[in-house]
Protein backbone atom coordinates (compact mmCIF):
# COMPACT_ATOMS: atom_id res chain seq x y z
CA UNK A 1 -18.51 3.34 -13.25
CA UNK A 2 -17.26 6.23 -15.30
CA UNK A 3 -14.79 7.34 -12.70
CA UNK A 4 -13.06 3.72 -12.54
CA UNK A 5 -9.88 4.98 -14.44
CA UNK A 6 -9.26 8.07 -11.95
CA UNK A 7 -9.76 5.66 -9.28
CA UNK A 8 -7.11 3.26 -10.49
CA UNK A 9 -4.78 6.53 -11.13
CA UNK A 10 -5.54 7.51 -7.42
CA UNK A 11 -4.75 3.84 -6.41
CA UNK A 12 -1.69 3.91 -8.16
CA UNK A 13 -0.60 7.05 -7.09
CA UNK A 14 -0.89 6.38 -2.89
CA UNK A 15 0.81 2.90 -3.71
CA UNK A 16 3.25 4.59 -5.14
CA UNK A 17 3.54 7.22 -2.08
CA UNK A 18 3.89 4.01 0.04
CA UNK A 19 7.21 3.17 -1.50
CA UNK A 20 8.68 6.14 -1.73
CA UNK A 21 7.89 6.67 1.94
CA UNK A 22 9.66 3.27 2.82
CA UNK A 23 6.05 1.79 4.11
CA UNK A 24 6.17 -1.31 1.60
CA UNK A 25 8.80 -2.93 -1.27
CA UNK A 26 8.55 -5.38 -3.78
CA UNK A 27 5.22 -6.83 -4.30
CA UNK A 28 4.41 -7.32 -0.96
CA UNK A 29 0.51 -5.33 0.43
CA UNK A 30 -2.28 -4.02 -1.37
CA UNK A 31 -4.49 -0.88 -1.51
CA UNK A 32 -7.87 -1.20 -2.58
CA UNK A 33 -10.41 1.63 -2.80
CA UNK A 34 -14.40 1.05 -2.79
CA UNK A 35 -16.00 1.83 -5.98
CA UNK A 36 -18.89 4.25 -5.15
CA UNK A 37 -22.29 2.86 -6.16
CA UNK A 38 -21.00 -0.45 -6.71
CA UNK A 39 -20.98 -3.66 -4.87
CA UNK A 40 -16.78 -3.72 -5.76
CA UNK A 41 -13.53 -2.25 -5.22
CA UNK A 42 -10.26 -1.49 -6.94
CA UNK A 43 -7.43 -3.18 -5.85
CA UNK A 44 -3.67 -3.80 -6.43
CA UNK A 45 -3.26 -6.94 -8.51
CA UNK A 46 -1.56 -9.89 -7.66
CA UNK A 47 2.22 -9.85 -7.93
CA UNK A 48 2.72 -6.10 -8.93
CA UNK A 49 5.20 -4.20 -7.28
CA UNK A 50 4.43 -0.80 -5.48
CA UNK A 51 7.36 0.80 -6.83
CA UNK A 52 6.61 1.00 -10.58
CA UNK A 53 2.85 0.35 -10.79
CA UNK A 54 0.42 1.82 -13.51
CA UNK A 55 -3.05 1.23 -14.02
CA UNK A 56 -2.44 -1.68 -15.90
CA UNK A 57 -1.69 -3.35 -12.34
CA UNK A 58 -5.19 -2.51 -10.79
CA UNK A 59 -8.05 -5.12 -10.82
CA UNK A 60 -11.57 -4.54 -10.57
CA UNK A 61 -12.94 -6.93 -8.09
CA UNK A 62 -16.75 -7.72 -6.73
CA UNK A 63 -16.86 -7.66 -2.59
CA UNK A 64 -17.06 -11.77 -3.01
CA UNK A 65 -13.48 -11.76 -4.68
CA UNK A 66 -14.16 -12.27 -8.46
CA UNK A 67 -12.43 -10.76 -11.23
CA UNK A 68 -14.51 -7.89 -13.05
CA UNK A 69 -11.58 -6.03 -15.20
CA UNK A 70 -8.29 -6.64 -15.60
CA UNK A 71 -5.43 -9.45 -16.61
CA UNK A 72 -3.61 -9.66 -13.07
CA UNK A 73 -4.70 -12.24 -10.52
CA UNK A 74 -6.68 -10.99 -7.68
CA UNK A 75 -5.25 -9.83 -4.74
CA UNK A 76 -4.88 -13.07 -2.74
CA UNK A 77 -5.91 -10.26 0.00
CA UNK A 78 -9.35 -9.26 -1.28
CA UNK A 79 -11.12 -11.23 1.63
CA UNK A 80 -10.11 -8.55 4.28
CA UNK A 81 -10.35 -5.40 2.22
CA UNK A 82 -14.18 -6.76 0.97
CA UNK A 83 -14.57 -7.79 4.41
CA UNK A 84 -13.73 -4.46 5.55
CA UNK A 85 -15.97 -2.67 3.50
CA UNK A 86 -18.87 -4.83 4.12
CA UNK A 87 -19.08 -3.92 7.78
CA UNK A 88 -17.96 -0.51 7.67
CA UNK A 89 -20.05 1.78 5.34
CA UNK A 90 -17.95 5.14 6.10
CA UNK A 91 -14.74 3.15 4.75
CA UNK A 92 -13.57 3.32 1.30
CA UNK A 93 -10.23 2.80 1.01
CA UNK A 94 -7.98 0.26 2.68
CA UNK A 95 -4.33 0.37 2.87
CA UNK A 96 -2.46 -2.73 3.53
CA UNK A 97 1.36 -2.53 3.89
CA UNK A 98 4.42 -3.96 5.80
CA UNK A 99 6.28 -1.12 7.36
CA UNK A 100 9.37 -1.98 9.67
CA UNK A 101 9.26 -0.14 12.61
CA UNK A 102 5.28 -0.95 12.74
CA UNK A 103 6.28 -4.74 11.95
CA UNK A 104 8.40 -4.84 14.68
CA UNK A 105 6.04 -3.91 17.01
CA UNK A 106 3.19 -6.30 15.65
CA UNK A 107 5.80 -9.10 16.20
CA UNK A 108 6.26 -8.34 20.01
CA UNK A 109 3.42 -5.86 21.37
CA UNK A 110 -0.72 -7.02 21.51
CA UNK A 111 -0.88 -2.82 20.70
CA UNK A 112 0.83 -0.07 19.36
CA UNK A 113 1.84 2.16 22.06
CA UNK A 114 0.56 5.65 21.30
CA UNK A 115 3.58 8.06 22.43
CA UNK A 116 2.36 11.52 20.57
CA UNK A 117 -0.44 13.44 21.14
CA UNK A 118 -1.24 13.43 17.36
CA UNK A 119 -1.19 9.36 17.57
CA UNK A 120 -3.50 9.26 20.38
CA UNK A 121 -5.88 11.25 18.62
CA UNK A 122 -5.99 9.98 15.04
CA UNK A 123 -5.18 6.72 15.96
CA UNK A 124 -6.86 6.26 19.42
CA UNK A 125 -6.23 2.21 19.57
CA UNK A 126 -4.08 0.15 17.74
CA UNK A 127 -4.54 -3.19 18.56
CA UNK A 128 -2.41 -6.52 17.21
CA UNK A 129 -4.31 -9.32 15.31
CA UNK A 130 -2.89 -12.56 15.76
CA UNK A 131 -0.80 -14.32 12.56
CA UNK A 132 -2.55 -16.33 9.92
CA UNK A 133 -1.33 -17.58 6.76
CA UNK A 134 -1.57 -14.85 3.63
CA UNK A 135 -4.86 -14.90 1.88
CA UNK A 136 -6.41 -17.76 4.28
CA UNK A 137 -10.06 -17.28 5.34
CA UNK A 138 -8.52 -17.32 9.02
CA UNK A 139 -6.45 -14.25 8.62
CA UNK A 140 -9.61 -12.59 6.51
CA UNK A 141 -11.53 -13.29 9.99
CA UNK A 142 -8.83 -11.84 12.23
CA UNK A 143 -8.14 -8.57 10.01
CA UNK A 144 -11.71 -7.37 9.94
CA UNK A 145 -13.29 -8.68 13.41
CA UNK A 146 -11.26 -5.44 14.22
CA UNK A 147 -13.49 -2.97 12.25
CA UNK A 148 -16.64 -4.57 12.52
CA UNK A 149 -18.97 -2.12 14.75
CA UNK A 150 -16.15 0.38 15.82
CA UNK A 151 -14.56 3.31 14.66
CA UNK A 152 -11.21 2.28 14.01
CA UNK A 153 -8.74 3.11 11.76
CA UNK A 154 -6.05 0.81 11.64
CA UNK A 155 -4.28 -2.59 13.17
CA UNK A 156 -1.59 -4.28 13.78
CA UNK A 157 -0.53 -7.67 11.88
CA UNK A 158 1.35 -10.18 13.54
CA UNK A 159 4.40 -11.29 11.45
CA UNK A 160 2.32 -9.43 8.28
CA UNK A 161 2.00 -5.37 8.44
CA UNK A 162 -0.48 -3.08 8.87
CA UNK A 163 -3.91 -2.12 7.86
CA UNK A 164 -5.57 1.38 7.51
CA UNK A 165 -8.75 2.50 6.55
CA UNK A 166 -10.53 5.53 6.28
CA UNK A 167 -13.23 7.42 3.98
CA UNK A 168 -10.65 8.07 1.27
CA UNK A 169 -7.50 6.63 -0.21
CA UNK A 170 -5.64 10.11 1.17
CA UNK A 171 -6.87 9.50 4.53
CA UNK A 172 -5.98 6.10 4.92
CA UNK A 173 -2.47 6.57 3.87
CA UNK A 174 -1.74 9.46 6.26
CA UNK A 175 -2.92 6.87 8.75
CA UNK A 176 -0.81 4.75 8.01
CA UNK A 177 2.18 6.93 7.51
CA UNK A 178 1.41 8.27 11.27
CA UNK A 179 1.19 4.74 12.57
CA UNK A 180 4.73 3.92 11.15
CA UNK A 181 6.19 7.30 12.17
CA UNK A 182 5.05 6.47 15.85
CA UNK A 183 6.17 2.89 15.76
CA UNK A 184 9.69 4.23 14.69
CA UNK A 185 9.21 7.22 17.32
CA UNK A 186 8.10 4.75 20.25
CA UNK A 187 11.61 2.10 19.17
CA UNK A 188 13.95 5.17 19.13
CA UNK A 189 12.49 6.39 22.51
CA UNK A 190 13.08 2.57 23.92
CA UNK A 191 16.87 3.23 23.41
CA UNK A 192 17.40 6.85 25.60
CA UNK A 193 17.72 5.99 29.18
């Protein structure tokens, strides 16, 4: 695990991009990233906020939700990020957030509608998970029945966000940055008649 610190940097750097974009505030989401080689991940720790995180706020976790490294609480979130990784080999990084325009649409649509060529392509099918409550087994269940034997990259949450995942940290949040820009893109369009 000699790269764990510039994976926590990383980690702490795209969370950071996810504020600063408007994608997330306060403590609210997570982003984890796979360790390589490793049965764990690193992942945002309980009650840190995206704006002003540092490595300090990064956990090491094992994919059955204990505490390796670090003095935050887990994630209450782990289940669906482990969950993720254990049926998708060609993910390693998750991205969990609660943009407002994709919100919105989780809240009232079973799918994102994809209104850009770009969006149909990267994201190809975005569909809506039903609601759960935060860190319940249920909403573990619901969040990665999604991934499990497909190729997709990202859902909606019901009442809860949005998840992305891809084979990097980079790619993940560009997912999930397109997925909120079309969200906001397909809203605006609903109001020129």
């Amino acid at each position: 695990m000699d790269n764990l610190m510039e994976l926590k940097k990383e980690l702490v750097d795209y969370s950071r991009r996810c504020y600063e974009r408007n994608l997330i505030s306060a403590t609210g989401g997570n982003v984890s990233i796979r360790v390589p080689g490793e049965n764990a991940m690193v992942i945002k720790g309980s009650g840190s906020a995206f704006s002003d995180m540092t490595t300090d706020d990064v956990v090491l976790v094992d994919l059955e939700g204990n505490l390796l490294e670090g003095d935050k609480p887990v994630s209450k979130e782990w289940r669906f990020h482990a969950g993720i990784y254990k049926v998708r080999e060609d993910v390693n990084a998750v991205v969990h957030i609660h943009p407002p325009y994709a919100t919105a649409i989780a809240n009232k649509m079973d799918h994102l509608p994809l209104i850009t060529n770009h969006a149909k392509v990267y994201l190809k099918d975005v569909p809506t998970i039903a609601k759960a409550a935060s860190g319940s087994e249920e909403l573990g269940d619901f969040a990665i029945a999604p991934f499990d034997g497909t190729e997709r990259v990202a859902i909606l949450m019901e009442e809860h966000g949005i998840i992305s995942a891809n084979v990097n940290v980079r790619k993940a949040f560009f997912l999930a940055e397109m997925l909120e820009d079309t969200a906001k893109i397909y809203l605006l369009s609903q109001l020129i008649k």
